[in-house]
C-alpha atoms as a PDB file:
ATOM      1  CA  UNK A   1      -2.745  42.332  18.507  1.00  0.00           C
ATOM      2  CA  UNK A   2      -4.723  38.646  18.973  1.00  0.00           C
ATOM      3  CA  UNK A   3      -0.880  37.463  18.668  1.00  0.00           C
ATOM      4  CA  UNK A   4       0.127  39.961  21.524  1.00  0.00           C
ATOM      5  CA  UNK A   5      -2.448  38.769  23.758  1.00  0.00           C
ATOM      6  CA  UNK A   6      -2.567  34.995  23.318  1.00  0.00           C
ATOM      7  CA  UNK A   7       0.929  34.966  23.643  1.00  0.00           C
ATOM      8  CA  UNK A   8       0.683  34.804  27.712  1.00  0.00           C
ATOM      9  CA  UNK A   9      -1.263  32.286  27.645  1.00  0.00           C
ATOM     10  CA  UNK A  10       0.698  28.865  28.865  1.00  0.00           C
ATOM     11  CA  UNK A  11       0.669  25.749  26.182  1.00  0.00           C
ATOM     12  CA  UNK A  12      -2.603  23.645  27.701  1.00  0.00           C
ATOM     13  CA  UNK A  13      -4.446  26.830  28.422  1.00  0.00           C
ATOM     14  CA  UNK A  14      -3.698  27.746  24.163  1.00  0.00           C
ATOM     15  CA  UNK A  15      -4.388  24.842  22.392  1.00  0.00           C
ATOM     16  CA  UNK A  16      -7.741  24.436  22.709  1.00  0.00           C
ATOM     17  CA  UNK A  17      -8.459  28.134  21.610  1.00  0.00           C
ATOM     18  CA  UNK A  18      -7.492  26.332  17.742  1.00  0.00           C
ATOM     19  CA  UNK A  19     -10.838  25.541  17.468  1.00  0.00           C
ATOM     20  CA  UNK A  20     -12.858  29.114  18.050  1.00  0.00           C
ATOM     21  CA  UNK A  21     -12.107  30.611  15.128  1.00  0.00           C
ATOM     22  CA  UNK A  22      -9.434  31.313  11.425  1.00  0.00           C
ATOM     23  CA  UNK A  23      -8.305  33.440  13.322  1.00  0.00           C
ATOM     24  CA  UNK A  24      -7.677  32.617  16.715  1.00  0.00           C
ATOM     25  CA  UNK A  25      -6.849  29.239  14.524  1.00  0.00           C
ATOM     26  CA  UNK A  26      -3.673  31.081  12.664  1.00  0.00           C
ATOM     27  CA  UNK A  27      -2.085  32.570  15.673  1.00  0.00           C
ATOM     28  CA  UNK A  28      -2.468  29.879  17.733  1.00  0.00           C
ATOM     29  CA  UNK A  29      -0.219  27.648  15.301  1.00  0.00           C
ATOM     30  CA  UNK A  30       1.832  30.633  14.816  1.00  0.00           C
ATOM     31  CA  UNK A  31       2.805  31.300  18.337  1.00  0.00           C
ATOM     32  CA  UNK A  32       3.437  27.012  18.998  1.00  0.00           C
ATOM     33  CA  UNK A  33       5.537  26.818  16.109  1.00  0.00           C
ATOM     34  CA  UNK A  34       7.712  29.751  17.581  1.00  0.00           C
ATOM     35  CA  UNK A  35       7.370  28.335  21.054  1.00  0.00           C
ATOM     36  CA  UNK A  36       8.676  25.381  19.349  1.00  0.00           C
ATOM     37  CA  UNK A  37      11.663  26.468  17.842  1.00  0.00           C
ATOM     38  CA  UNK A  38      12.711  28.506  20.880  1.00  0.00           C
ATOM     39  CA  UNK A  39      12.546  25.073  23.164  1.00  0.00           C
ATOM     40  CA  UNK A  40      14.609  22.937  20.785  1.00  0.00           C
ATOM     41  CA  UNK A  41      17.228  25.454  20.006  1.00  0.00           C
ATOM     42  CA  UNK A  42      17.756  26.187  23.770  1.00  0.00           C
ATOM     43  CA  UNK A  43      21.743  24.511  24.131  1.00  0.00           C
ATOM     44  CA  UNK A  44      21.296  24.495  28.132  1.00  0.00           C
ATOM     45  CA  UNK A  45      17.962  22.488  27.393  1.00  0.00           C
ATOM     46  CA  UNK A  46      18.491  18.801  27.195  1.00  0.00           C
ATOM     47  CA  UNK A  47      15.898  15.644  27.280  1.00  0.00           C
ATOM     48  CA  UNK A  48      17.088  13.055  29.058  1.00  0.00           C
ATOM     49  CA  UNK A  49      16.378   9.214  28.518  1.00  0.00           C
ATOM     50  CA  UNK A  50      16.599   6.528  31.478  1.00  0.00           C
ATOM     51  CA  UNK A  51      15.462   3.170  29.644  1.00  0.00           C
ATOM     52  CA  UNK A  52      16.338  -0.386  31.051  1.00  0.00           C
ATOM     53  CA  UNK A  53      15.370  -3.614  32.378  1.00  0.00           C
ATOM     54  CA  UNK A  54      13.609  -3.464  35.956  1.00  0.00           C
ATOM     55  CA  UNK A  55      16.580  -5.530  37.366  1.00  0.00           C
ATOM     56  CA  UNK A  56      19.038  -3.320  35.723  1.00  0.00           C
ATOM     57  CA  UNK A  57      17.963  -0.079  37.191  1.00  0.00           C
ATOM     58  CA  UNK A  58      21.507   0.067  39.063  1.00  0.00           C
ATOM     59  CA  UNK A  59      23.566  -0.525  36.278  1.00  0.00           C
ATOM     60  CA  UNK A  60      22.255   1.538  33.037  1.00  0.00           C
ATOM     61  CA  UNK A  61      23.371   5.345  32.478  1.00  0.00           C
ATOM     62  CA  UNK A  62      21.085   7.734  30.962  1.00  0.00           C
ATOM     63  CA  UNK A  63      21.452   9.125  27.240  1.00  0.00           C
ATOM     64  CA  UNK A  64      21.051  12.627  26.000  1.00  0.00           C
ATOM     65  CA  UNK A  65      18.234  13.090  23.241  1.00  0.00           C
ATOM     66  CA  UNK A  66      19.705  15.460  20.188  1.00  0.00           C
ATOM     67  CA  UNK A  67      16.881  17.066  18.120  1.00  0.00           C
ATOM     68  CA  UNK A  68      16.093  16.047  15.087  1.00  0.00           C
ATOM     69  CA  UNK A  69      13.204  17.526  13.566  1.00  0.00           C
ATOM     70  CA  UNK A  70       9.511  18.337  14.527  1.00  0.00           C
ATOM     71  CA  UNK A  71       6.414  16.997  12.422  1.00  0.00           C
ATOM     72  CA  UNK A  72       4.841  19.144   9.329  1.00  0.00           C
ATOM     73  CA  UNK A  73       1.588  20.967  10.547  1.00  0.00           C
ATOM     74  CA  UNK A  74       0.233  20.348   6.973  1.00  0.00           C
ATOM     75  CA  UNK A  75      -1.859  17.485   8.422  1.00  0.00           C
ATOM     76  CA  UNK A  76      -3.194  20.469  11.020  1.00  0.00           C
ATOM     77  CA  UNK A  77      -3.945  23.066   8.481  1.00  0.00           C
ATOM     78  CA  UNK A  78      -6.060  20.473   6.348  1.00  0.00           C
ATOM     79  CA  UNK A  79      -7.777  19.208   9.281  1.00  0.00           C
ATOM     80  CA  UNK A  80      -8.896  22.671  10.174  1.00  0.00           C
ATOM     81  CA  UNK A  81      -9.834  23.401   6.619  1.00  0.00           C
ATOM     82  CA  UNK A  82     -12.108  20.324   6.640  1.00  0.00           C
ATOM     83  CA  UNK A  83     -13.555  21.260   9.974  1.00  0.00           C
ATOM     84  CA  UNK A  84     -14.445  25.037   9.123  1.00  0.00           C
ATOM     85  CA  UNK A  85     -18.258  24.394   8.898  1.00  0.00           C
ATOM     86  CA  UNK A  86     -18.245  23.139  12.565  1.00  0.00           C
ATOM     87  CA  UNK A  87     -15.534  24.659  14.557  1.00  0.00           C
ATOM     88  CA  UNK A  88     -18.002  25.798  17.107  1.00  0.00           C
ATOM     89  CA  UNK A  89     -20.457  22.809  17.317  1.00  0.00           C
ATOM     90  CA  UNK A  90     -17.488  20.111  18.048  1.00  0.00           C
ATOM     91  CA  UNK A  91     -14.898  21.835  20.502  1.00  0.00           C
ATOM     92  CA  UNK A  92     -15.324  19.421  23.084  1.00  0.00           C
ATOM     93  CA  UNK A  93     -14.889  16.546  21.079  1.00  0.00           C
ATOM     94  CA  UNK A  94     -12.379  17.512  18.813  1.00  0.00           C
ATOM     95  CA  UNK A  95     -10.072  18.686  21.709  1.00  0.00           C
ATOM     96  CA  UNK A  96     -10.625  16.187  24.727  1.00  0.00           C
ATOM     97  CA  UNK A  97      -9.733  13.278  21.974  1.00  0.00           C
ATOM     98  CA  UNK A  98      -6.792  11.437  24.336  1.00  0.00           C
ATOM     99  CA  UNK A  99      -6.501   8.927  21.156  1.00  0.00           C
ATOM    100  CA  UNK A 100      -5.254  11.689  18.855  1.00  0.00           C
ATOM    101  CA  UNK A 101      -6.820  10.552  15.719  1.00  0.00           C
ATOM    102  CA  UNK A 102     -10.601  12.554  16.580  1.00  0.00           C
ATOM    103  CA  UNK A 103     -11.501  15.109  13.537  1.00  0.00           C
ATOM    104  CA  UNK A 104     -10.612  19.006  13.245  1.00  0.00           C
ATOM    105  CA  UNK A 105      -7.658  20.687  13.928  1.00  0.00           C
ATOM    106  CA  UNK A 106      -7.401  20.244  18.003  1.00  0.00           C
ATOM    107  CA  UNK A 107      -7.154  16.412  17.421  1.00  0.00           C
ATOM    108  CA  UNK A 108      -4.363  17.040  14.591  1.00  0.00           C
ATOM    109  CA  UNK A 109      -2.308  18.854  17.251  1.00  0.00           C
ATOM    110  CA  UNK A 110      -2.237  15.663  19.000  1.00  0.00           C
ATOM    111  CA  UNK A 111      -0.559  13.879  16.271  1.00  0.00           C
ATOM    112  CA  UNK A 112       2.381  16.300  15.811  1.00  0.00           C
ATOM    113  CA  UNK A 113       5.505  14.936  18.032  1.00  0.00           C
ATOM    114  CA  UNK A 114       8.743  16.321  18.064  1.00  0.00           C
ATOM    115  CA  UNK A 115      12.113  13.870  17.135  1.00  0.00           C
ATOM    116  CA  UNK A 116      14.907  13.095  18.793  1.00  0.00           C
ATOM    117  CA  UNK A 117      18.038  10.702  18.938  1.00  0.00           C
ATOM    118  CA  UNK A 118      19.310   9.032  22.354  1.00  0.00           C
ATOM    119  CA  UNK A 119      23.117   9.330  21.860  1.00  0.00           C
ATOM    120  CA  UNK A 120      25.621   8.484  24.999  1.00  0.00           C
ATOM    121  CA  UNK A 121      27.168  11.173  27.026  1.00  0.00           C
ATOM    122  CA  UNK A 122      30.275  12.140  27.688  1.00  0.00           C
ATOM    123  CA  UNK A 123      30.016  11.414  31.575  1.00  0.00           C
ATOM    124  CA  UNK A 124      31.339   8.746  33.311  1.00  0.00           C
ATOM    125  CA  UNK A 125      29.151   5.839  33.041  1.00  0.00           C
ATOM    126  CA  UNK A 126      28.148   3.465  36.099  1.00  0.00           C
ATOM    127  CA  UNK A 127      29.888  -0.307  35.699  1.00  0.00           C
ATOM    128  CA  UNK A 128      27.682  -2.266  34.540  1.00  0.00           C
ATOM    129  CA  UNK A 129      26.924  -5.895  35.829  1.00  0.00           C
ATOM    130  CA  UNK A 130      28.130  -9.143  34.252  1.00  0.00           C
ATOM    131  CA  UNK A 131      24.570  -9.664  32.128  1.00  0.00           C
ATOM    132  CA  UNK A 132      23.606  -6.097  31.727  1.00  0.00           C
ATOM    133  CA  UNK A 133      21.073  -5.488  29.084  1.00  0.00           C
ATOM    134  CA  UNK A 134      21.117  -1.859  28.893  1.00  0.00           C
ATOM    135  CA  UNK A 135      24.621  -1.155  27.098  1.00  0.00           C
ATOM    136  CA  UNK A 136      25.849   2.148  25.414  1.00  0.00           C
ATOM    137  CA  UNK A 137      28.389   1.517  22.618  1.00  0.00           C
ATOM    138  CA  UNK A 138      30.020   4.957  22.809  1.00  0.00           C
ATOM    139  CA  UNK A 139      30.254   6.940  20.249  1.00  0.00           C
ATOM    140  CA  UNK A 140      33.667   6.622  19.609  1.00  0.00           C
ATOM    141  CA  UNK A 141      35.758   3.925  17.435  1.00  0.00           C
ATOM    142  CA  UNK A 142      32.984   2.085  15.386  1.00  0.00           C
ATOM    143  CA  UNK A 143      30.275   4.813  16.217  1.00  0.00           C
ATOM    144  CA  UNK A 144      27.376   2.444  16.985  1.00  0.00           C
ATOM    145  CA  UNK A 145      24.319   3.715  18.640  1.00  0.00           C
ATOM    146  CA  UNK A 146      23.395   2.625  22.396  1.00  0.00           C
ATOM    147  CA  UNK A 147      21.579  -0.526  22.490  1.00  0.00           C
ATOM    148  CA  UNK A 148      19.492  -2.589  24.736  1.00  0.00           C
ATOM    149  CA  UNK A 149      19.477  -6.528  24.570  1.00  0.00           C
ATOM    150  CA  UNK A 150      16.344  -8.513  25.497  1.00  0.00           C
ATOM    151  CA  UNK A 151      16.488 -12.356  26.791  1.00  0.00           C
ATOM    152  CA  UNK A 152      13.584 -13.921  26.544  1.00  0.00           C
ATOM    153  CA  UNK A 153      13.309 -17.352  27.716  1.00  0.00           C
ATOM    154  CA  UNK A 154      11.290 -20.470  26.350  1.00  0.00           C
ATOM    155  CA  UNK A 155       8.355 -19.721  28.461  1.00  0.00           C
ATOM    156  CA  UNK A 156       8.423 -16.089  28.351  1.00  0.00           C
ATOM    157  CA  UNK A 157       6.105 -14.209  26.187  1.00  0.00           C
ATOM    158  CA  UNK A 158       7.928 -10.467  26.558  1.00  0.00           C
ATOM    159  CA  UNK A 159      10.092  -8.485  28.412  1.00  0.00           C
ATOM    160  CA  UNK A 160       9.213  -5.076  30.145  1.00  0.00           C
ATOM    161  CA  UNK A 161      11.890  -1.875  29.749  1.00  0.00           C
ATOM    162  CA  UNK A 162      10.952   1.095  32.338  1.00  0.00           C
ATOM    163  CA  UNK A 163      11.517   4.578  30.250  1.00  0.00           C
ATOM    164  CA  UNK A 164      11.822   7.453  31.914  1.00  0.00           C
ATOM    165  CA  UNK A 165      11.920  11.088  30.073  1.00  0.00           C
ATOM    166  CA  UNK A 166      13.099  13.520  31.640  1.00  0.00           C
ATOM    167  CA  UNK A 167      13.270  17.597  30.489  1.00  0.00           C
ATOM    168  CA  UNK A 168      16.450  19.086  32.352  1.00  0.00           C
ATOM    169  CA  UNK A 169      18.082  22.082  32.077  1.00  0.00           C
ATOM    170  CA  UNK A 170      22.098  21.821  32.238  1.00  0.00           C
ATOM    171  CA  UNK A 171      23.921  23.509  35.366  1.00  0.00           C
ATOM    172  CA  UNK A 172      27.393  24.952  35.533  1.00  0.00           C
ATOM    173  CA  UNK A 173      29.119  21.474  36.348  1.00  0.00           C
ATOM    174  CA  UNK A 174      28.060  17.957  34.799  1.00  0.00           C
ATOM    175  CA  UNK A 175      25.848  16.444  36.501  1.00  0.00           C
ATOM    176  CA  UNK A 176      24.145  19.123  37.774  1.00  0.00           C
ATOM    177  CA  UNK A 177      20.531  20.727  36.855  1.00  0.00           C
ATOM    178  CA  UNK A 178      19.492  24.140  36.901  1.00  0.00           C
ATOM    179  CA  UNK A 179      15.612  22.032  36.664  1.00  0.00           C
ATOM    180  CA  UNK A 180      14.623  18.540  36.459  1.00  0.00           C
ATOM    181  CA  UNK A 181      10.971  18.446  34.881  1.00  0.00           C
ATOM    182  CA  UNK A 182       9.968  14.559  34.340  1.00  0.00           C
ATOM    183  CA  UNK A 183       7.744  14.336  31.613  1.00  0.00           C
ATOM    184  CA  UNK A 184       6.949  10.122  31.625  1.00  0.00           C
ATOM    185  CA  UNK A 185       8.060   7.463  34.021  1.00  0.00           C
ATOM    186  CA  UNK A 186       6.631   4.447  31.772  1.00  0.00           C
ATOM    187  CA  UNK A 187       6.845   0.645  31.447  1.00  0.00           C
ATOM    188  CA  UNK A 188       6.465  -0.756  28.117  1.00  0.00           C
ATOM    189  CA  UNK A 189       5.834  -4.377  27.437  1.00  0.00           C
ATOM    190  CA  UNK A 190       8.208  -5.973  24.499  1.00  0.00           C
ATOM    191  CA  UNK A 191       6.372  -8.824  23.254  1.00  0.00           C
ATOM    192  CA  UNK A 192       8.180 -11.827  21.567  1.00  0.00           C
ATOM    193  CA  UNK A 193       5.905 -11.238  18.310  1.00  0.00           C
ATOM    194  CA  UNK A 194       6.895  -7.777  18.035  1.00  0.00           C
ATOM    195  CA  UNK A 195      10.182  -8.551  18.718  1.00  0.00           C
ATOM    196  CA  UNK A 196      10.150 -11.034  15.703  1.00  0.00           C
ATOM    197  CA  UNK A 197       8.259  -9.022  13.216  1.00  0.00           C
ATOM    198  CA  UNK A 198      10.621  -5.882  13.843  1.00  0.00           C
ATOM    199  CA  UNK A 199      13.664  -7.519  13.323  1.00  0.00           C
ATOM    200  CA  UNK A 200      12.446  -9.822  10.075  1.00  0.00           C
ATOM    201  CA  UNK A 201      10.901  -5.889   8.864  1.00  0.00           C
ATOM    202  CA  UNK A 202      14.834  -4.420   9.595  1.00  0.00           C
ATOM    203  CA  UNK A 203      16.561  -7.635   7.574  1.00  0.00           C
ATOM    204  CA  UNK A 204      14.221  -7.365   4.707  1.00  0.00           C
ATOM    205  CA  UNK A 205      14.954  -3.840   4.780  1.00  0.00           C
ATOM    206  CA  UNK A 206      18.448  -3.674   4.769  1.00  0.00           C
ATOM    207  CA  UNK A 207      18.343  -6.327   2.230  1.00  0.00           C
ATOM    208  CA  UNK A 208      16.318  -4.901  -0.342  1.00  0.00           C
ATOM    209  CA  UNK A 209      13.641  -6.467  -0.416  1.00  0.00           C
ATOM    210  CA  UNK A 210      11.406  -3.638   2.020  1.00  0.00           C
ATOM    211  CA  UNK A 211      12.311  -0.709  -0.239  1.00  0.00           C
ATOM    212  CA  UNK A 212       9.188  -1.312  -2.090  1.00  0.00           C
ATOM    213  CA  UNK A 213       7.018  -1.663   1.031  1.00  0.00           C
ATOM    214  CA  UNK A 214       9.167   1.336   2.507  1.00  0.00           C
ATOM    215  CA  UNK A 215       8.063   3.326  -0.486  1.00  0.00           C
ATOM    216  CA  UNK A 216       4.696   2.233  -0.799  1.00  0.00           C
ATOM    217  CA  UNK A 217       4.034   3.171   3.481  1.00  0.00           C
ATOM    218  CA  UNK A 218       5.651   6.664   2.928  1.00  0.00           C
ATOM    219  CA  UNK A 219       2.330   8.666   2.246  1.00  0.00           C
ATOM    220  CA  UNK A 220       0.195   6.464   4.711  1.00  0.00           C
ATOM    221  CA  UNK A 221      -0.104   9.226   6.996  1.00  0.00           C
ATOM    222  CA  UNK A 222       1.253   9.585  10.931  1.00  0.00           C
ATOM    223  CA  UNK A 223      -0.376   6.778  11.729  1.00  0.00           C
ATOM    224  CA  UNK A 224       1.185   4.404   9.432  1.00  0.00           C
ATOM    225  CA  UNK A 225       4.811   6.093  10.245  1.00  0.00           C
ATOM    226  CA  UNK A 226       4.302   5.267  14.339  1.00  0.00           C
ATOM    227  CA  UNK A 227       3.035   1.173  13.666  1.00  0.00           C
ATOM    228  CA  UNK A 228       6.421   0.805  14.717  1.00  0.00           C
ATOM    229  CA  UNK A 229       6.790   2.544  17.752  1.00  0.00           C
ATOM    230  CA  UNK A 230       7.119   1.235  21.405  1.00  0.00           C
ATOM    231  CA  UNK A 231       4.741   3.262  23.853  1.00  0.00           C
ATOM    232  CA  UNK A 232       6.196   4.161  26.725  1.00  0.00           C
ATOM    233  CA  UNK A 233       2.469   5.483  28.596  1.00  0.00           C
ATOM    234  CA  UNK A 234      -0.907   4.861  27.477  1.00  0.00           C
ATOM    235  CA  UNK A 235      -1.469   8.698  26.468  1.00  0.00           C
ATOM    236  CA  UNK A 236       1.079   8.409  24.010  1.00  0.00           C
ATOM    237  CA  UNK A 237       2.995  11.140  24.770  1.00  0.00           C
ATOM    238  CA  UNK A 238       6.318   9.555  24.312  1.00  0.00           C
ATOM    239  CA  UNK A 239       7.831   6.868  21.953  1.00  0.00           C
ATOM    240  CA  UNK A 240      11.191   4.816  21.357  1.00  0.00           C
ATOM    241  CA  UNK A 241      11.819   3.486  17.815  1.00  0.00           C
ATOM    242  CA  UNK A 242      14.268   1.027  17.470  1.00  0.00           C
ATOM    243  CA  UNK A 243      16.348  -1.317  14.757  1.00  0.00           C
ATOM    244  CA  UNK A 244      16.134  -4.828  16.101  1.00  0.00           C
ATOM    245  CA  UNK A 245      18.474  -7.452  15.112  1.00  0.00           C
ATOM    246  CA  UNK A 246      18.187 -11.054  16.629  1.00  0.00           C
ATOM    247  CA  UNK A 247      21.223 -12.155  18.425  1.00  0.00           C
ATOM    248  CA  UNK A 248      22.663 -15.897  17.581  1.00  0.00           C
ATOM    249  CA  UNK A 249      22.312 -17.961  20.795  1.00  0.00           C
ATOM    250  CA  UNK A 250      21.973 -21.445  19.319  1.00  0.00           C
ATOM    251  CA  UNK A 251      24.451 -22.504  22.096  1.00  0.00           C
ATOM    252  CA  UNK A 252      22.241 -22.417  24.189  1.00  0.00           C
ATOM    253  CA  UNK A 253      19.371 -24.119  22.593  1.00  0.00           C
ATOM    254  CA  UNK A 254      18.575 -27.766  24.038  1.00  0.00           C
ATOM    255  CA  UNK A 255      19.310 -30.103  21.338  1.00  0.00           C
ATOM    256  CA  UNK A 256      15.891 -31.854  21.490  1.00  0.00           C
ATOM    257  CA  UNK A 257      12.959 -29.806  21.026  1.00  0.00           C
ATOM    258  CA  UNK A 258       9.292 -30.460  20.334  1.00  0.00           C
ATOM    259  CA  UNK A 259       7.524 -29.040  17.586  1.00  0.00           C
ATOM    260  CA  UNK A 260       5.723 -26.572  19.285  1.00  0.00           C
ATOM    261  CA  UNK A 261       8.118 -25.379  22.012  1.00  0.00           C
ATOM    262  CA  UNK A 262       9.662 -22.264  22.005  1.00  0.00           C
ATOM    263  CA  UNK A 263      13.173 -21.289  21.942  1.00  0.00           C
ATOM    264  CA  UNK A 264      15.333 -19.192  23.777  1.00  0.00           C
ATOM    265  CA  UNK A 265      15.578 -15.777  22.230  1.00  0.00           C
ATOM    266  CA  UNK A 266      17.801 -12.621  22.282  1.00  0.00           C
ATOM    267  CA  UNK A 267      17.589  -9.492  20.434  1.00  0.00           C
ATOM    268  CA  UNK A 268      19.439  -6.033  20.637  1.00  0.00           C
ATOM    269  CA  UNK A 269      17.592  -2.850  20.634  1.00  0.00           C
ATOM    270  CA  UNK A 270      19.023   0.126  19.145  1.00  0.00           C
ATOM    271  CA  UNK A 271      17.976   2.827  19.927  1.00  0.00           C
ATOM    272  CA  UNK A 272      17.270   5.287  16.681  1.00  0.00           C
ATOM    273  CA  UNK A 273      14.377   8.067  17.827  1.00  0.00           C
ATOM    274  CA  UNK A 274      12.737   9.014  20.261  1.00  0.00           C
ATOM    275  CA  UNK A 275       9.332  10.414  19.816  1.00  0.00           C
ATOM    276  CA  UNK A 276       7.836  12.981  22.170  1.00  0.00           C
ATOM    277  CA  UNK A 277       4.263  14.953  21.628  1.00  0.00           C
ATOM    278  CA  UNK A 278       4.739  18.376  20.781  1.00  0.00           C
ATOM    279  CA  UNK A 279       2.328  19.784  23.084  1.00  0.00           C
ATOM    280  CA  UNK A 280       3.961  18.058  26.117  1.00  0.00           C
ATOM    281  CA  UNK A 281       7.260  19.192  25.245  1.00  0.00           C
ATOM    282  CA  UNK A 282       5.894  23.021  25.365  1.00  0.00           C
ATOM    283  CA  UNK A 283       4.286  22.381  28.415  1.00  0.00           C
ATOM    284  CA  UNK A 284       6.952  20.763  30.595  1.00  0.00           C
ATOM    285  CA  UNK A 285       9.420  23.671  29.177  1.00  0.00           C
ATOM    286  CA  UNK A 286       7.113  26.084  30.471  1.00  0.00           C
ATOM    287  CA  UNK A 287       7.363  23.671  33.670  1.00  0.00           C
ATOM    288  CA  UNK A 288      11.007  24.109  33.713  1.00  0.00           C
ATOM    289  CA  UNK A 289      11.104  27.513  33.356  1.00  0.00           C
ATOM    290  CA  UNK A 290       9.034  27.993  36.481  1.00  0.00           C
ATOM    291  CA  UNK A 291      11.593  25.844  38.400  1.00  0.00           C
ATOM    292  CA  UNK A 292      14.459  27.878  37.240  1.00  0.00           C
ATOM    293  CA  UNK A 293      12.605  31.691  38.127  1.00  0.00           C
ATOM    294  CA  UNK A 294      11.629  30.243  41.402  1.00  0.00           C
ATOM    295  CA  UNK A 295      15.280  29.002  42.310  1.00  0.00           C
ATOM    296  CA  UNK A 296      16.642  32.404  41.371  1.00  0.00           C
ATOM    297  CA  UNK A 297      18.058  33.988  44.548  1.00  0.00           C
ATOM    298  CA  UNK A 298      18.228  30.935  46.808  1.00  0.00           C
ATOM    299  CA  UNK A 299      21.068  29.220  47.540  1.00  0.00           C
ATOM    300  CA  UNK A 300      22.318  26.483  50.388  1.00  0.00           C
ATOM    301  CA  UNK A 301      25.085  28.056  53.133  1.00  0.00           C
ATOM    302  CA  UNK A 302      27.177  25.952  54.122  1.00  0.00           C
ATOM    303  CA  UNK A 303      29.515  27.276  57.687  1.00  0.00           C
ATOM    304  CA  UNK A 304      30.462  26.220  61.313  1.00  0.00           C
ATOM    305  CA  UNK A 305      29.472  29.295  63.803  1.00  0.00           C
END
């Protein structure tokens, strides 16, 4: 019956009901992990990725996001059974937490994010210019994964890449959207450190010589697993992991250098997950579904009279 009833209730309007009780506790995480299932199985539902340089904006297509796989709730249920002797006394805390790492079970929820790969599509892709450094590779011939490149001069300290997520729902011909919910329009900052430290982490790595660190970080918790990740929003809501490989461009490097000058740099980008909060995605499906019951029954006439 308390699954019957709560099940009306939208996503933001739910979640915070974790916290009242076992009870209201269990069907809450019963009803988002069917919500959950029904909005990544949906095949007319697609999340859309728009990521590039601010002077590329003209030239970069979009990529479809495939599903992967959604994080365990174990982390939830433990939190909750932790927090049992004051459910009542910290609801406001636990469930206002924007950070996502507060106590109980409402700030758990936070931490759960849903996993998806940006893979090209099948639609035919703008031109791009003559130093574009969003590229897709296709996923044909030598199946790579779409890739960005970053230049990053001697004086520059990052880069910025605009990400925007969008939650669409496919129409009858490509191109074409039953709903268009955006979820983030973002700019991230790619730092020359990071940049560094990512790609010497994906050498040592496919090396060798990171299986032991790989091993060793598997049970540090969510947190540990998203050290990685490049932020789109300050929320947090949505993610991009990438592999990043430097680029050789020592033909370009001035042949006298001081000691403490920096170099002209280039990496590539690919892109291998995108990382959106579980919560969000239920919400801007519910979002989407609104669009497409209100659209029902209207159309645009076109005739001469």
């Amino acid at each position: 019956l308390l699954i019957s009833i709560l099940s009306y209730l939208p996503t933001e309007t739910l979640v915070p009901l974790i916290m009242v009780s076992h009870r209201f506790y269990a069907a809450t995480i019963r009803i988002l992990k069917d919500r959950l299932n029904r909005a990544t199985s949906r095949p007319d539902q697609r999340l859309m990725l728009e990521c590039y340089h601010p002077t590329e904006k003209l030239y970069t297509p979009y990529l479809y996001c495939n599903y992967l796989y959604t994080d365990s709730f174990d982390a939830v249920e433990a939190a909750a059974e932790g927090a049992a002797p004051r459910l009542r006394s910290s609801v406001g805390r636990t469930t206002t937490d924007a950070g996502g790492g507060g106590g109980g079970a409402g700030g758990g929820l936070r931490g759960i994010y849903s996993h998806f790969r940006p893979v090209s599509h099948d639609e035919t892709a703008p031109r791009s210019s003559s130093r574009a450094r969003a590229r897709s590779n296709g996923s044909g011939g030598g199946g790579g994964r779409p890739a960005i490149d970053i230049y990053l001069d001697p004086d520059e300290l990052f880069s910025q890449l605009c990400a925007i997520t969008n939650l669409v729902r496919l129409g009858p011909k490509p191109g074409l959207f039953r709903s268009h919910v955006n979820v983030v329009d973002g700019l991230a900052r790619v730092w020359r450190g990071w940049l560094a430290a990512e790609a010497a982490t994906a050498t040592a790595t496919a090396t060798g010589a990171g299986a032991a660190a790989a091993a060793g970080g598997a049970g540090a918790g969510v947190s540990g697993q998203h050290e990685s990740v490049l932020w789109t929003d300050a929320a947090r809501d949505v993610g991009l992991r990438f592999r990043v490989a430097e680029k050789d461009i020592r033909a370009e490097h001035p042949v006298l250098v001081a000691s403490d000058e920096e170099l002209p740099v280039a990496y590539r980008l690919e892109f291998e997950e995108l990382l959106l909060r579980s919560t969000t995605l239920l919400a801007m499906v519910e979002k989407s579904e609104v669009q497409v019951v209100a659209a029902e029954g209207k159309a645009i006439v076109l005739a001469s009279f």
